[in-house]
C-alpha atoms as a PDB file:
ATOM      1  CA  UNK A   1    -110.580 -90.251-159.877  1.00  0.00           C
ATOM      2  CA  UNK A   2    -110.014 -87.778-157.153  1.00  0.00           C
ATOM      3  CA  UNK A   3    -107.436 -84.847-158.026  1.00  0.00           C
ATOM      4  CA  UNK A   4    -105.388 -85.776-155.494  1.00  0.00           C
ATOM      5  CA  UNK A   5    -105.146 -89.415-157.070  1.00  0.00           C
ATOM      6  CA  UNK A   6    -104.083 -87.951-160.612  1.00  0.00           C
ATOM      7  CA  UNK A   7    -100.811 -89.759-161.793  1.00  0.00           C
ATOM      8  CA  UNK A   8     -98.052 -86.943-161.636  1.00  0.00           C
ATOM      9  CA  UNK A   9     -95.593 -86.877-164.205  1.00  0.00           C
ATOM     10  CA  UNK A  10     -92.055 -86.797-161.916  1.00  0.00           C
ATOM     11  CA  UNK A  11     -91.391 -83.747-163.515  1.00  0.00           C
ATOM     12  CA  UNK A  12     -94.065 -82.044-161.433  1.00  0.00           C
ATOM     13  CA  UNK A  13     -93.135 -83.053-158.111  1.00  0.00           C
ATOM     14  CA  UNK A  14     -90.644 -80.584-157.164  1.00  0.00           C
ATOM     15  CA  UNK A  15     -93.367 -77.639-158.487  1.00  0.00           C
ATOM     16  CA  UNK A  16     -95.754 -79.527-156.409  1.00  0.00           C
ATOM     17  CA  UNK A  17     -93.448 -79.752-153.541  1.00  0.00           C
ATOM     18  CA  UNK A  18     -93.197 -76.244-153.806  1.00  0.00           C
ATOM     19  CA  UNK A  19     -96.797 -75.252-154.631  1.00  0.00           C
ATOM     20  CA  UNK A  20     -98.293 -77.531-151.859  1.00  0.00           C
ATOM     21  CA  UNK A  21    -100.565 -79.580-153.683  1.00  0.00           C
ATOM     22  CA  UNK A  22    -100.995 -80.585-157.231  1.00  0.00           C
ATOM     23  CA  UNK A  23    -104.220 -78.772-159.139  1.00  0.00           C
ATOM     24  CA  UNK A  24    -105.379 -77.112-162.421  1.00  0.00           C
ATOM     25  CA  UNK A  25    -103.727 -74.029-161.806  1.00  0.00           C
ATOM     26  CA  UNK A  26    -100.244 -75.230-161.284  1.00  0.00           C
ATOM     27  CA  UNK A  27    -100.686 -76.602-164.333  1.00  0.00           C
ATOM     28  CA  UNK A  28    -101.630 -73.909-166.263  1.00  0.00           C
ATOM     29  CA  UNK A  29     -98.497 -71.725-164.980  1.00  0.00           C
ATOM     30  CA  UNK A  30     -96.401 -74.937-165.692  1.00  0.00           C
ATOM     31  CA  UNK A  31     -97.485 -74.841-169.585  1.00  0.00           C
ATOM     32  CA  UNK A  32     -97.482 -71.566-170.020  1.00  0.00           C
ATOM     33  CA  UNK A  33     -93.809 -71.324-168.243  1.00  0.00           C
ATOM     34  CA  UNK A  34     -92.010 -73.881-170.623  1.00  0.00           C
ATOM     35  CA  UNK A  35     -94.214 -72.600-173.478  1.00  0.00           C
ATOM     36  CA  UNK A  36     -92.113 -69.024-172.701  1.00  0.00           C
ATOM     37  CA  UNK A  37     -89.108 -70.865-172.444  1.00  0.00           C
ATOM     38  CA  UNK A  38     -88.871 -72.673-176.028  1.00  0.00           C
ATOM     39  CA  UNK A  39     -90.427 -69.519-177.830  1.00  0.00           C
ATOM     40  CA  UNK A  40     -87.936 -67.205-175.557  1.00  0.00           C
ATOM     41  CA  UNK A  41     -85.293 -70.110-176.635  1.00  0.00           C
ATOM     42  CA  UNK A  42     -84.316 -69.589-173.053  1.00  0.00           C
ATOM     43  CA  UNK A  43     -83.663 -71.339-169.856  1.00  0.00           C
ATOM     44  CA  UNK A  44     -84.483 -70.473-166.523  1.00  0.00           C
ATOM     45  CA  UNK A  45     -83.781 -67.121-164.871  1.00  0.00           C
ATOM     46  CA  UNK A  46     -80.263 -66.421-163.793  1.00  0.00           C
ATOM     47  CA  UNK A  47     -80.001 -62.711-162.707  1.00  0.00           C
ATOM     48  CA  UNK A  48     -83.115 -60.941-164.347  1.00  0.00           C
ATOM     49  CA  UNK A  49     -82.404 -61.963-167.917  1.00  0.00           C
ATOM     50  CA  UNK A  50     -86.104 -62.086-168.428  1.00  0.00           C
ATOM     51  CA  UNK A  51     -89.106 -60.379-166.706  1.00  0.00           C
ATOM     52  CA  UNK A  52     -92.740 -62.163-165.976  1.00  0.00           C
ATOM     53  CA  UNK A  53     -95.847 -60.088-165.858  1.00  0.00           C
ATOM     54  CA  UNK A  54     -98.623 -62.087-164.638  1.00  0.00           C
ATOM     55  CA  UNK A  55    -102.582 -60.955-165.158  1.00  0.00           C
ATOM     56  CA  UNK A  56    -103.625 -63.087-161.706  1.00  0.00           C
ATOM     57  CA  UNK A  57    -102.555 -64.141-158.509  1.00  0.00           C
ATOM     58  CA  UNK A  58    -103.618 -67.556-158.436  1.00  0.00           C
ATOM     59  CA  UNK A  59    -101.806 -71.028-158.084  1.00  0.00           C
ATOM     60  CA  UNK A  60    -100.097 -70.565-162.043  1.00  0.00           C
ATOM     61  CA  UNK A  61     -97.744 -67.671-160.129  1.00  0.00           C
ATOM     62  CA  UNK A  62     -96.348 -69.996-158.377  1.00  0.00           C
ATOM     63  CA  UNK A  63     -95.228 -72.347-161.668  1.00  0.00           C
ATOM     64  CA  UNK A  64     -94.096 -69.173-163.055  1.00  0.00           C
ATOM     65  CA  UNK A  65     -91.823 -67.980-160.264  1.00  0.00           C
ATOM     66  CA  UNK A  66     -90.528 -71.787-159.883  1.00  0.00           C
ATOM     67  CA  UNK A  67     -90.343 -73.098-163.570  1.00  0.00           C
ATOM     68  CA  UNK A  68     -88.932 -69.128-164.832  1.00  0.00           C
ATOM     69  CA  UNK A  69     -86.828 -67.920-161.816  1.00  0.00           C
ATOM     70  CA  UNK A  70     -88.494 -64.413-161.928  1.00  0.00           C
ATOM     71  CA  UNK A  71     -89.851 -63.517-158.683  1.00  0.00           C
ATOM     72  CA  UNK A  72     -91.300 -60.372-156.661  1.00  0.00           C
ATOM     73  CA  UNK A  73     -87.909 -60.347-154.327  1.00  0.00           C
ATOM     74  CA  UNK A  74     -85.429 -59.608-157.496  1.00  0.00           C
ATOM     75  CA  UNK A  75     -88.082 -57.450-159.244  1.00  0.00           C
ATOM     76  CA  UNK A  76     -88.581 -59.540-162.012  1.00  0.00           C
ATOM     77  CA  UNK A  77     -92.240 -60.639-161.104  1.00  0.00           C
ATOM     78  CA  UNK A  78     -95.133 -58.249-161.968  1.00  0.00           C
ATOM     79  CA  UNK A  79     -98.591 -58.595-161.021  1.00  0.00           C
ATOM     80  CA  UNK A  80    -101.658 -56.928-162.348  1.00  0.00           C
ATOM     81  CA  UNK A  81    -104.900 -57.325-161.110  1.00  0.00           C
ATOM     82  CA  UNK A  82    -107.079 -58.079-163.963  1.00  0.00           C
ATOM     83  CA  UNK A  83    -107.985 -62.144-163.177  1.00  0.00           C
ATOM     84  CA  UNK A  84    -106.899 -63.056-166.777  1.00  0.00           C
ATOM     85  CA  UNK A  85    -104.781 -66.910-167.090  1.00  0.00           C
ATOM     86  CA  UNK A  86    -102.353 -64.448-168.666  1.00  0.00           C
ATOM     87  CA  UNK A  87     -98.694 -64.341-168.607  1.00  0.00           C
ATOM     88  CA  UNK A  88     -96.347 -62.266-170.137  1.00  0.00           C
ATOM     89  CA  UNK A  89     -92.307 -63.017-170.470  1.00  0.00           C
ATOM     90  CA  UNK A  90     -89.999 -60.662-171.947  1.00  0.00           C
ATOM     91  CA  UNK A  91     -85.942 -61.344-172.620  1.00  0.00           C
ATOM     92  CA  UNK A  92     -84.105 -58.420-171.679  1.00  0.00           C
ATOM     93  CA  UNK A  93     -80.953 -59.066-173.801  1.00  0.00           C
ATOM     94  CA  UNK A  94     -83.368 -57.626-176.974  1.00  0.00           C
ATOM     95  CA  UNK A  95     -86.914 -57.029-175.480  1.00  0.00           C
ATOM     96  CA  UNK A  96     -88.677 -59.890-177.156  1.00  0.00           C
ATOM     97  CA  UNK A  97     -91.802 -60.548-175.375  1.00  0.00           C
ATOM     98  CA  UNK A  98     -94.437 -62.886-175.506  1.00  0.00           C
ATOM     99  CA  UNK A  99     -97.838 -62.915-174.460  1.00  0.00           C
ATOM    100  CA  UNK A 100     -99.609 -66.325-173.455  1.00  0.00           C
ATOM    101  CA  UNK A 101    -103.426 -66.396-172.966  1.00  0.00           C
ATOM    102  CA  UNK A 102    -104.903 -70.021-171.558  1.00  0.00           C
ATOM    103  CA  UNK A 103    -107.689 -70.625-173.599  1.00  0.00           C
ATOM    104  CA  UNK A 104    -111.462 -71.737-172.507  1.00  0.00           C
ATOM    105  CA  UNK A 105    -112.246 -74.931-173.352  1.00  0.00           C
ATOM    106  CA  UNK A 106    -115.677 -75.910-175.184  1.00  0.00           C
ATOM    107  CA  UNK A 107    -117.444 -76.823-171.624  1.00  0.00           C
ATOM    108  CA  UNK A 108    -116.960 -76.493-167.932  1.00  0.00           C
ATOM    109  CA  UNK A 109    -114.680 -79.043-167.063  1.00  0.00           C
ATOM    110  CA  UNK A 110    -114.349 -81.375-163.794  1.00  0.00           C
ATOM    111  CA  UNK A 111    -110.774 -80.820-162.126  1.00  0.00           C
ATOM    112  CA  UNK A 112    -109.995 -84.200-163.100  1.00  0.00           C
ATOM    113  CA  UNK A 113    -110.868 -83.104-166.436  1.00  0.00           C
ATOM    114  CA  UNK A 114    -108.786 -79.670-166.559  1.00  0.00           C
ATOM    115  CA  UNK A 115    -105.985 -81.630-165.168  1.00  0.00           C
ATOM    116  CA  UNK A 116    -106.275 -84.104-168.006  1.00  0.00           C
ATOM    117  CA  UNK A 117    -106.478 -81.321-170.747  1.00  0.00           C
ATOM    118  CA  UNK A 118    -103.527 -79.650-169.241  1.00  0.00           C
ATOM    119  CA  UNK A 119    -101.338 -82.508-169.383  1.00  0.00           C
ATOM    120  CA  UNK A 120    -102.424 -83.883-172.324  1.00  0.00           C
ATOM    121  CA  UNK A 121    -103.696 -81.005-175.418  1.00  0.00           C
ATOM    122  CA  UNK A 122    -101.477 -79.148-177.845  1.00  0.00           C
ATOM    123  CA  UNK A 123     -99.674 -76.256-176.999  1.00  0.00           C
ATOM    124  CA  UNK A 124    -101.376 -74.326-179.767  1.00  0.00           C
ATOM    125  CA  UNK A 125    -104.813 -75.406-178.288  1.00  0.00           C
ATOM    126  CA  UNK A 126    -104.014 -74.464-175.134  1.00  0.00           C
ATOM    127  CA  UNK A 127    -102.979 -71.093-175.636  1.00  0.00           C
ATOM    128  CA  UNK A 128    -103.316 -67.995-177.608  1.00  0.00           C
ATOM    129  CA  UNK A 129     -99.891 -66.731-178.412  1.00  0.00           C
ATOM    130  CA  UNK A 130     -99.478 -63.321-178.985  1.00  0.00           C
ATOM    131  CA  UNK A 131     -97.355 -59.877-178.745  1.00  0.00           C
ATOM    132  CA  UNK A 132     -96.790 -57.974-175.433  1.00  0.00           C
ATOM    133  CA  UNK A 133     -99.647 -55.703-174.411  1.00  0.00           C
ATOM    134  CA  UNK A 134     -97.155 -53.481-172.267  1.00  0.00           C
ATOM    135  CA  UNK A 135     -93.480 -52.526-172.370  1.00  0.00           C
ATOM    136  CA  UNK A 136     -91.208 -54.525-170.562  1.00  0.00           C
ATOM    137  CA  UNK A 137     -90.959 -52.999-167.091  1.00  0.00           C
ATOM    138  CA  UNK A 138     -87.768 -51.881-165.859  1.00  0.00           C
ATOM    139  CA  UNK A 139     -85.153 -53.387-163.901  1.00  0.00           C
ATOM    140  CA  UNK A 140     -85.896 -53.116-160.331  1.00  0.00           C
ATOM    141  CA  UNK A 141     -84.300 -50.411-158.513  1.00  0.00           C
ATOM    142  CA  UNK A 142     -83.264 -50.534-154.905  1.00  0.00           C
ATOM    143  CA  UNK A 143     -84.675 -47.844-152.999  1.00  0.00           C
ATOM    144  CA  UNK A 144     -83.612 -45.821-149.999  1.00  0.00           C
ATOM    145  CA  UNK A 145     -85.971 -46.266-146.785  1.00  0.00           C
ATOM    146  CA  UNK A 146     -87.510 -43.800-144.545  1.00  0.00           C
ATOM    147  CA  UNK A 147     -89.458 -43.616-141.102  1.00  0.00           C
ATOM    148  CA  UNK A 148     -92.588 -42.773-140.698  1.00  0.00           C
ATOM    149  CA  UNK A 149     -93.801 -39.976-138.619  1.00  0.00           C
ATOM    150  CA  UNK A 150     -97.007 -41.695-136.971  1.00  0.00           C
ATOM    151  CA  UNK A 151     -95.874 -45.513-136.775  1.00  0.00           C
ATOM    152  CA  UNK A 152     -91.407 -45.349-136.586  1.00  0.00           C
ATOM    153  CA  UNK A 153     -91.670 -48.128-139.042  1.00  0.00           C
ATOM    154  CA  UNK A 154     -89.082 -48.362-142.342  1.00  0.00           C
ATOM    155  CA  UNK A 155     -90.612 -47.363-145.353  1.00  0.00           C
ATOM    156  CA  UNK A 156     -89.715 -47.303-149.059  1.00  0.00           C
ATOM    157  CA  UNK A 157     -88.928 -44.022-149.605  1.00  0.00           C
ATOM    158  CA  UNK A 158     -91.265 -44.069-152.693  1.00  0.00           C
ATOM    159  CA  UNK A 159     -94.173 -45.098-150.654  1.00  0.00           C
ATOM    160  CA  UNK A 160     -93.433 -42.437-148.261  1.00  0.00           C
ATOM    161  CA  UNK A 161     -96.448 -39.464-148.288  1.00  0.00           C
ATOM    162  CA  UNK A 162     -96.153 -35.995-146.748  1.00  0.00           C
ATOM    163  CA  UNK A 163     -98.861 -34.494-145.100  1.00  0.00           C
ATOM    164  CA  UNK A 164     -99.974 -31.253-145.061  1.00  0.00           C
ATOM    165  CA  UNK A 165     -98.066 -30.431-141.813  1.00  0.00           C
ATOM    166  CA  UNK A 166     -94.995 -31.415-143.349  1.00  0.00           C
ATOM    167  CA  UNK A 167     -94.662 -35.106-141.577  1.00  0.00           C
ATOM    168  CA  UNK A 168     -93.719 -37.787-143.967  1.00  0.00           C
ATOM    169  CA  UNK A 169     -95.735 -41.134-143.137  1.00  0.00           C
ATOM    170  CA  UNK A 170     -96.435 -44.593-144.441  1.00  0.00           C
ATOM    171  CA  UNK A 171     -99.611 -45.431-146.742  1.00  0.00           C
ATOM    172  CA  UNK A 172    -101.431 -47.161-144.147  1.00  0.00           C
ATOM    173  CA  UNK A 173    -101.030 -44.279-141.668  1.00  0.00           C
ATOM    174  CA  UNK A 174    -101.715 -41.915-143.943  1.00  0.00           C
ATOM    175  CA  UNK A 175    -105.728 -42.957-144.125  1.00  0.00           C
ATOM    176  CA  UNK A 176    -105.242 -43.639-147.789  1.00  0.00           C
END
């Protein structure tokens, strides 16, 4: 069976529809989401009631962002760079967090077969539960904007470097 032919449960459609195409790693953002949720005992996002940190940037951000509401946009969405299947959700209200880790399974699977094992295995088998690693990051905060010397573009403020002749200028003119 191709991965394309896998039978979709018609809860995954609209993630799919958003995603673009049904695979592995929409799945694994789509467990780990709803696994937040019931642990959380939440529902989805409303106005950054909860905060996602995310350990990749590959197809389970997109299940995340869809599935928990938290996105880049509202500041809710935090990415680090490390390449882990790792997601993090915290509840503001109290700061409970939980950390979700996908675990490895015993071989190297086929897509077909990841799909499968996604759909089908425990919560508990799938993933390591744990505590945060990191605090929960702060609200976002809406920024002023400045121009750059070099370019006249609109800059964060924030992002905004000064060089030694006293111009203020954006990171990518700034040869950093």
């Amino acid at each position: 069976m191709d991965i394309n032919d896998f039978p979709l449960p018609e809860e995954l459609k609209p993630l799919v529809d958003f995603h673009g195409h049904f695979c592995p790693g929409v799945l694994i953002g789509w467990r780990a989401s709803n696994l937040a949720l019931k642990l959380l005992g939440m529902s989805r996002d409303r106005d950054e009631e909860m905060v996602a940190v995310t350990e990749n940037d590959a197809c389970g951000v997109d299940a995340v962002q869809f599935i928990l509401g938290c996105t880049f946009g509202k500041g809710n969405l935090h990415f680090r760079d490390y390449g882990k299947q790792a997601f993090t959700v915290f509840r503001r209200s109290d700061g409970k967090g939980v950390r979700l880790v996908l675990n490895a399974p015993e071989r190297e699977l086929t897509r077909e077969e990841s799909a499968a094992r996604l759909l089908e295995e425990a919560d508990e088998v799938l993933f390591t539960v744990g505590e945060p690693k990191e605090p929960m990051p702060e609200k976002a905060v809406i920024r002023k904007s400045g121009v750059c010397a070099l370019c006249g573009e609109r800059a964060m403020e924030t992002r905004l470097l000064s060089l030694p002749d006293g111009r203020t200028v954006c990171i990518p003119c700034s040869g950093t």
